[in-house]
PDB file of N, CA and C in Angstrom:
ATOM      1  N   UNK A   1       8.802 -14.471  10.717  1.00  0.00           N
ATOM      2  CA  UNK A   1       8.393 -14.461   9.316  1.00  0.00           C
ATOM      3  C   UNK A   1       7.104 -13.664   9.167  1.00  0.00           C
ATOM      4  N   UNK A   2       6.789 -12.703   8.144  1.00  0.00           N
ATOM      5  CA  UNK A   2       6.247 -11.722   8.095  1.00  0.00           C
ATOM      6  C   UNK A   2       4.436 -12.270   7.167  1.00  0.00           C
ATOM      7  N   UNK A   3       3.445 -12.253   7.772  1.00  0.00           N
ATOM      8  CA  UNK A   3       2.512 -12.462   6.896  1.00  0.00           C
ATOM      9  C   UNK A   3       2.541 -12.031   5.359  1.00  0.00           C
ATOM     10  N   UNK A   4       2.832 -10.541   5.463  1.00  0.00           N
ATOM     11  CA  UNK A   4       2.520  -9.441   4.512  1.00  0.00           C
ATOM     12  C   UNK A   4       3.388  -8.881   4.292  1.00  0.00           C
ATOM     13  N   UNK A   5       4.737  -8.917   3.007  1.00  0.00           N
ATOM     14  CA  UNK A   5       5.936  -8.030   3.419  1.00  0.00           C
ATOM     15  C   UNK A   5       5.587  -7.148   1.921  1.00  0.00           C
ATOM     16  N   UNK A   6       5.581  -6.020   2.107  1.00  0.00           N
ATOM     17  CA  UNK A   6       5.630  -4.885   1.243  1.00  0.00           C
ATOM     18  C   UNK A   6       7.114  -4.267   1.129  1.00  0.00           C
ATOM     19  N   UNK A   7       7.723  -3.918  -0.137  1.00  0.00           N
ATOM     20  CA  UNK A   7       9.402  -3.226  -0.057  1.00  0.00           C
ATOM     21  C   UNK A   7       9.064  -2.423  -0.875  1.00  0.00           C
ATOM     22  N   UNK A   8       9.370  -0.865  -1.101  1.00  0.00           N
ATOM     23  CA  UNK A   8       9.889  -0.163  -2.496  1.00  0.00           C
ATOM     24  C   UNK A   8       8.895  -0.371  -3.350  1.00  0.00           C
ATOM     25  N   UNK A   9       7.468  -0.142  -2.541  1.00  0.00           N
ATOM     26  CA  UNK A   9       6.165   0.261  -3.948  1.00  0.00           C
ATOM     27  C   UNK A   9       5.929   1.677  -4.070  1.00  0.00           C
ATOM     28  N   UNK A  10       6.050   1.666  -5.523  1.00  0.00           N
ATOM     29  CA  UNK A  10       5.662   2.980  -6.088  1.00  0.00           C
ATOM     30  C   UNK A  10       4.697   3.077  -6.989  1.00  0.00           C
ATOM     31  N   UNK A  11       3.221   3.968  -7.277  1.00  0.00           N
ATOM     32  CA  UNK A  11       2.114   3.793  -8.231  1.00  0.00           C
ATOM     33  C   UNK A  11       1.975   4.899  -8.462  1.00  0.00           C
ATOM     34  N   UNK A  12       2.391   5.447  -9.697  1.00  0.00           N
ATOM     35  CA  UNK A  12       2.079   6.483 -10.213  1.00  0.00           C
ATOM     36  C   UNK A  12       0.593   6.292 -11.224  1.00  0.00           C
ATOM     37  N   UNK A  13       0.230   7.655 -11.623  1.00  0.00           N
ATOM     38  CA  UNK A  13      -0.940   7.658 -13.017  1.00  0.00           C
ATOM     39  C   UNK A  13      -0.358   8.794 -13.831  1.00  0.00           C
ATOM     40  N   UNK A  14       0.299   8.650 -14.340  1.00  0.00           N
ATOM     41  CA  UNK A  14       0.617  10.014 -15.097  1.00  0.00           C
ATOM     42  C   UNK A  14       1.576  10.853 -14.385  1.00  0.00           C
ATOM     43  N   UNK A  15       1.038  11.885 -14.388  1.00  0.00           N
ATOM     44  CA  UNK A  15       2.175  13.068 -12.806  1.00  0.00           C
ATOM     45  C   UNK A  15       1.941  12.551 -11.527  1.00  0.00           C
ATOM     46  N   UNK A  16       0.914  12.109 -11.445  1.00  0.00           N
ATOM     47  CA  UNK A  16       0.429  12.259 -10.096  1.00  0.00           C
ATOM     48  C   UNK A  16       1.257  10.895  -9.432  1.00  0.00           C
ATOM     49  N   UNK A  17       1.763  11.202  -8.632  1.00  0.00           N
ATOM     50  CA  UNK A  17       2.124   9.870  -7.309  1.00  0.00           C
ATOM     51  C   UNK A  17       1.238   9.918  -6.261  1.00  0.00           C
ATOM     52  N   UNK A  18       0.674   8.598  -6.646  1.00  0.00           N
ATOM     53  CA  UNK A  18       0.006   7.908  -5.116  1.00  0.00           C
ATOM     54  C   UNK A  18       1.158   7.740  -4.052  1.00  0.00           C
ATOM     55  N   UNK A  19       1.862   7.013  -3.993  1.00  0.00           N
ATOM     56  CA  UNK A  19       2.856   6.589  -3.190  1.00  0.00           C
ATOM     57  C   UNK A  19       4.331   6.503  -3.710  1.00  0.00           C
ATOM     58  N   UNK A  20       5.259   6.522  -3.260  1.00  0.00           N
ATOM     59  CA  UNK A  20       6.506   6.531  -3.698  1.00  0.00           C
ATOM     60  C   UNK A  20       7.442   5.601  -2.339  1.00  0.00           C
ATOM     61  N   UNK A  21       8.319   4.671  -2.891  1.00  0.00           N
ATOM     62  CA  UNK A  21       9.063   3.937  -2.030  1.00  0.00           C
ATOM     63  C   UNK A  21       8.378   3.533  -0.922  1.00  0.00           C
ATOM     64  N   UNK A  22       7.250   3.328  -0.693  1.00  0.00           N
ATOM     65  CA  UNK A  22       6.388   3.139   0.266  1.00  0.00           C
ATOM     66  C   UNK A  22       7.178   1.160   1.178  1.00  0.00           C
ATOM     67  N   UNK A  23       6.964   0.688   2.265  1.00  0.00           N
ATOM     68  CA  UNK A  23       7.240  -0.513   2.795  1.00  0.00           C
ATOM     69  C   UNK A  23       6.632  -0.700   3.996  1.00  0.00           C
ATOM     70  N   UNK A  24       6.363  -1.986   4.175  1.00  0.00           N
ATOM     71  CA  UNK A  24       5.665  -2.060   5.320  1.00  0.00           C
ATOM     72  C   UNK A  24       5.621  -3.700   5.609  1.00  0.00           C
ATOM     73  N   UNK A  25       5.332  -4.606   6.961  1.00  0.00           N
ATOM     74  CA  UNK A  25       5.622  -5.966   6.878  1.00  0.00           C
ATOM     75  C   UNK A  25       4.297  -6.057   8.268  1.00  0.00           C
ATOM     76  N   UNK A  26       3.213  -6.889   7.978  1.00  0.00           N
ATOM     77  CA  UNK A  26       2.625  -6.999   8.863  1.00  0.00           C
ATOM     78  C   UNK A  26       2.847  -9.016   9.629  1.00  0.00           C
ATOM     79  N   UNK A  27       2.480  -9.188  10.391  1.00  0.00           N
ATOM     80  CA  UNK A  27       2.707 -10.026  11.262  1.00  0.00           C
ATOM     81  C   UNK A  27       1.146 -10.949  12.069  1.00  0.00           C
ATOM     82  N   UNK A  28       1.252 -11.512  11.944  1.00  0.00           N
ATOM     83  CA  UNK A  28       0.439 -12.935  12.489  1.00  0.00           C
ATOM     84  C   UNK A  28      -0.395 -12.040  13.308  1.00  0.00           C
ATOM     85  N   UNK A  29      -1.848 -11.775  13.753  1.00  0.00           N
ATOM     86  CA  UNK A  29      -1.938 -11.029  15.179  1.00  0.00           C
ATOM     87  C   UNK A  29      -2.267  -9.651  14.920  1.00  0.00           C
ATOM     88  N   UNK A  30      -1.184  -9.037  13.841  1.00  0.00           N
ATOM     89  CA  UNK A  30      -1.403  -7.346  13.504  1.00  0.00           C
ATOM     90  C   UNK A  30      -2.949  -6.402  13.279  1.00  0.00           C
ATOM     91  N   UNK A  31      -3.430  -5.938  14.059  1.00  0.00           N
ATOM     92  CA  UNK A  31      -4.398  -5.210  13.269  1.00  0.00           C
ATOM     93  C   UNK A  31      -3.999  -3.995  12.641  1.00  0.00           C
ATOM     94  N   UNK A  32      -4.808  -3.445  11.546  1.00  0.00           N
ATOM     95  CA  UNK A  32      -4.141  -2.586  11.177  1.00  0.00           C
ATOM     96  C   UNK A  32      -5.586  -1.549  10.967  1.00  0.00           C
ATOM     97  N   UNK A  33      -5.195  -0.573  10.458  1.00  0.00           N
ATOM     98  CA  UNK A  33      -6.235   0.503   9.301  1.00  0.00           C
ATOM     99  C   UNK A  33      -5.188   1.387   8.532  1.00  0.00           C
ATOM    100  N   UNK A  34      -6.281   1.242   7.288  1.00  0.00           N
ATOM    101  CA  UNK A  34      -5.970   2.309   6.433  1.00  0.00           C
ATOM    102  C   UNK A  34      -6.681   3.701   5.887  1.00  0.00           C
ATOM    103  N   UNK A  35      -6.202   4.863   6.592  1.00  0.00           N
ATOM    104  CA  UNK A  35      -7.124   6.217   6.642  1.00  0.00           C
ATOM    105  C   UNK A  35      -6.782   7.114   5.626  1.00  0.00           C
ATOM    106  N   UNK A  36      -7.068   7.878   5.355  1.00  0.00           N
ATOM    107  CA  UNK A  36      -6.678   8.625   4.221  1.00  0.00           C
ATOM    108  C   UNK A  36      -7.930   9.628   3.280  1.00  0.00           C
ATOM    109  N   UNK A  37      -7.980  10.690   2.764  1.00  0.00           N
ATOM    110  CA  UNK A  37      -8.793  11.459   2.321  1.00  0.00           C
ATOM    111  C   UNK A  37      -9.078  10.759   0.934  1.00  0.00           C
ATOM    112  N   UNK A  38     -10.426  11.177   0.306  1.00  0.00           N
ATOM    113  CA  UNK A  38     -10.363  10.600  -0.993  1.00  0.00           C
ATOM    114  C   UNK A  38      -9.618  11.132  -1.740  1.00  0.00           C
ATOM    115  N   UNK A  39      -8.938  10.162  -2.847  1.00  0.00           N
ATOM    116  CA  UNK A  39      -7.982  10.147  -4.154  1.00  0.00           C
ATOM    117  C   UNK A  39      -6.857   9.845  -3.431  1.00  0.00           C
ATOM    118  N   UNK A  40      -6.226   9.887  -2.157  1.00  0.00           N
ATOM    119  CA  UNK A  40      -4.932   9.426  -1.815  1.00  0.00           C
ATOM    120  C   UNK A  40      -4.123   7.886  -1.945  1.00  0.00           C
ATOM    121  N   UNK A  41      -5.122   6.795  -2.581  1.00  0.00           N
ATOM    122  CA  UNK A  41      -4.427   5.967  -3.325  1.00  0.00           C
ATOM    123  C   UNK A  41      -4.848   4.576  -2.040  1.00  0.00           C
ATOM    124  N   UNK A  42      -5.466   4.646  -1.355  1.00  0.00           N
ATOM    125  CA  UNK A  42      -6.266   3.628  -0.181  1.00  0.00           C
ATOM    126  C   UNK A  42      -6.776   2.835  -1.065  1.00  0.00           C
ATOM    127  N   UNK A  43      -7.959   2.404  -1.877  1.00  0.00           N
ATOM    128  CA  UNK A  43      -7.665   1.368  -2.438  1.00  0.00           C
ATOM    129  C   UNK A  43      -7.121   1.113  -3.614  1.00  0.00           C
ATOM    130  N   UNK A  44      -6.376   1.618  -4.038  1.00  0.00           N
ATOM    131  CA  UNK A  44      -5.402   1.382  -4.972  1.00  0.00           C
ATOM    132  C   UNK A  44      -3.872   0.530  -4.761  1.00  0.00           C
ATOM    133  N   UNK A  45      -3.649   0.946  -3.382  1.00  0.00           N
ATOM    134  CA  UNK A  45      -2.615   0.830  -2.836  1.00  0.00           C
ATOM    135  C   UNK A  45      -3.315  -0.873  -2.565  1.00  0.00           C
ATOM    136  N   UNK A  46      -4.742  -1.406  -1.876  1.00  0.00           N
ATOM    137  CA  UNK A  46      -4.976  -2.786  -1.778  1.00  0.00           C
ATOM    138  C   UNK A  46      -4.960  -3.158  -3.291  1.00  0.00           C
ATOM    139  N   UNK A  47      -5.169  -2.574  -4.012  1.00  0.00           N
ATOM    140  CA  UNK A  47      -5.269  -3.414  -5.664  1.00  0.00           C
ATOM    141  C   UNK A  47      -4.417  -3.825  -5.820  1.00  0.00           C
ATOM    142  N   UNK A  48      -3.072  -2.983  -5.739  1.00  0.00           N
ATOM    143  CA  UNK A  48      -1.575  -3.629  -5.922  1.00  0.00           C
ATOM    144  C   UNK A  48      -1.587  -4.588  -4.983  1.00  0.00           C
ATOM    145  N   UNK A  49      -1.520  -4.602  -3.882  1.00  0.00           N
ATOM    146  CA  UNK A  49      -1.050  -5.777  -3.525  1.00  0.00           C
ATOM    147  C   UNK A  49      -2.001  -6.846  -3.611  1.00  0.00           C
ATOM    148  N   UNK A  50      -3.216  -6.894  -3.858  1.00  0.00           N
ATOM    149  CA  UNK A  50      -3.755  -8.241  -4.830  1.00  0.00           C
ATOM    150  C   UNK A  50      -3.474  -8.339  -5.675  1.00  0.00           C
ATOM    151  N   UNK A  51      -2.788  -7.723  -6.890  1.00  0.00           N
ATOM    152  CA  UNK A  51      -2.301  -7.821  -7.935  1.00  0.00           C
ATOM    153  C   UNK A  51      -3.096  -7.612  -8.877  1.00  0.00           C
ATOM    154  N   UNK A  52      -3.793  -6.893  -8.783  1.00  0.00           N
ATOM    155  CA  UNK A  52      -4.815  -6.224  -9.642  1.00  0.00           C
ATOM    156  C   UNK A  52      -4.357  -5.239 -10.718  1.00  0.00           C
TER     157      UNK A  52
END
């Protein structure tokens, strides 16, 4: 059973796509990082999944 299960997120602003069909399932134990240049949607992508 998955701590963190992500399926089929997509966040657009207008034209622009941050992410498209994006998924991912992290697990008890997992470390992770998230890298990325600025504007590529890093914390945006945590907003959604707090539900922000």
């Amino acid at each position: 059973m998955s701590v963190l299960r992500v399926e089929d997120l997509t966040k657009s602003f207008g034209e622009k796509t941050l992410f498209q069909s994006i998924g991912f399932a992290l697990e008890k134990g997992d470390r992770i990082g998230l890298l990325g240049v600025n504007g590529t949607g890093k914390s945006t992508l945590l907003k959604v999944m707090a539900g922000y």
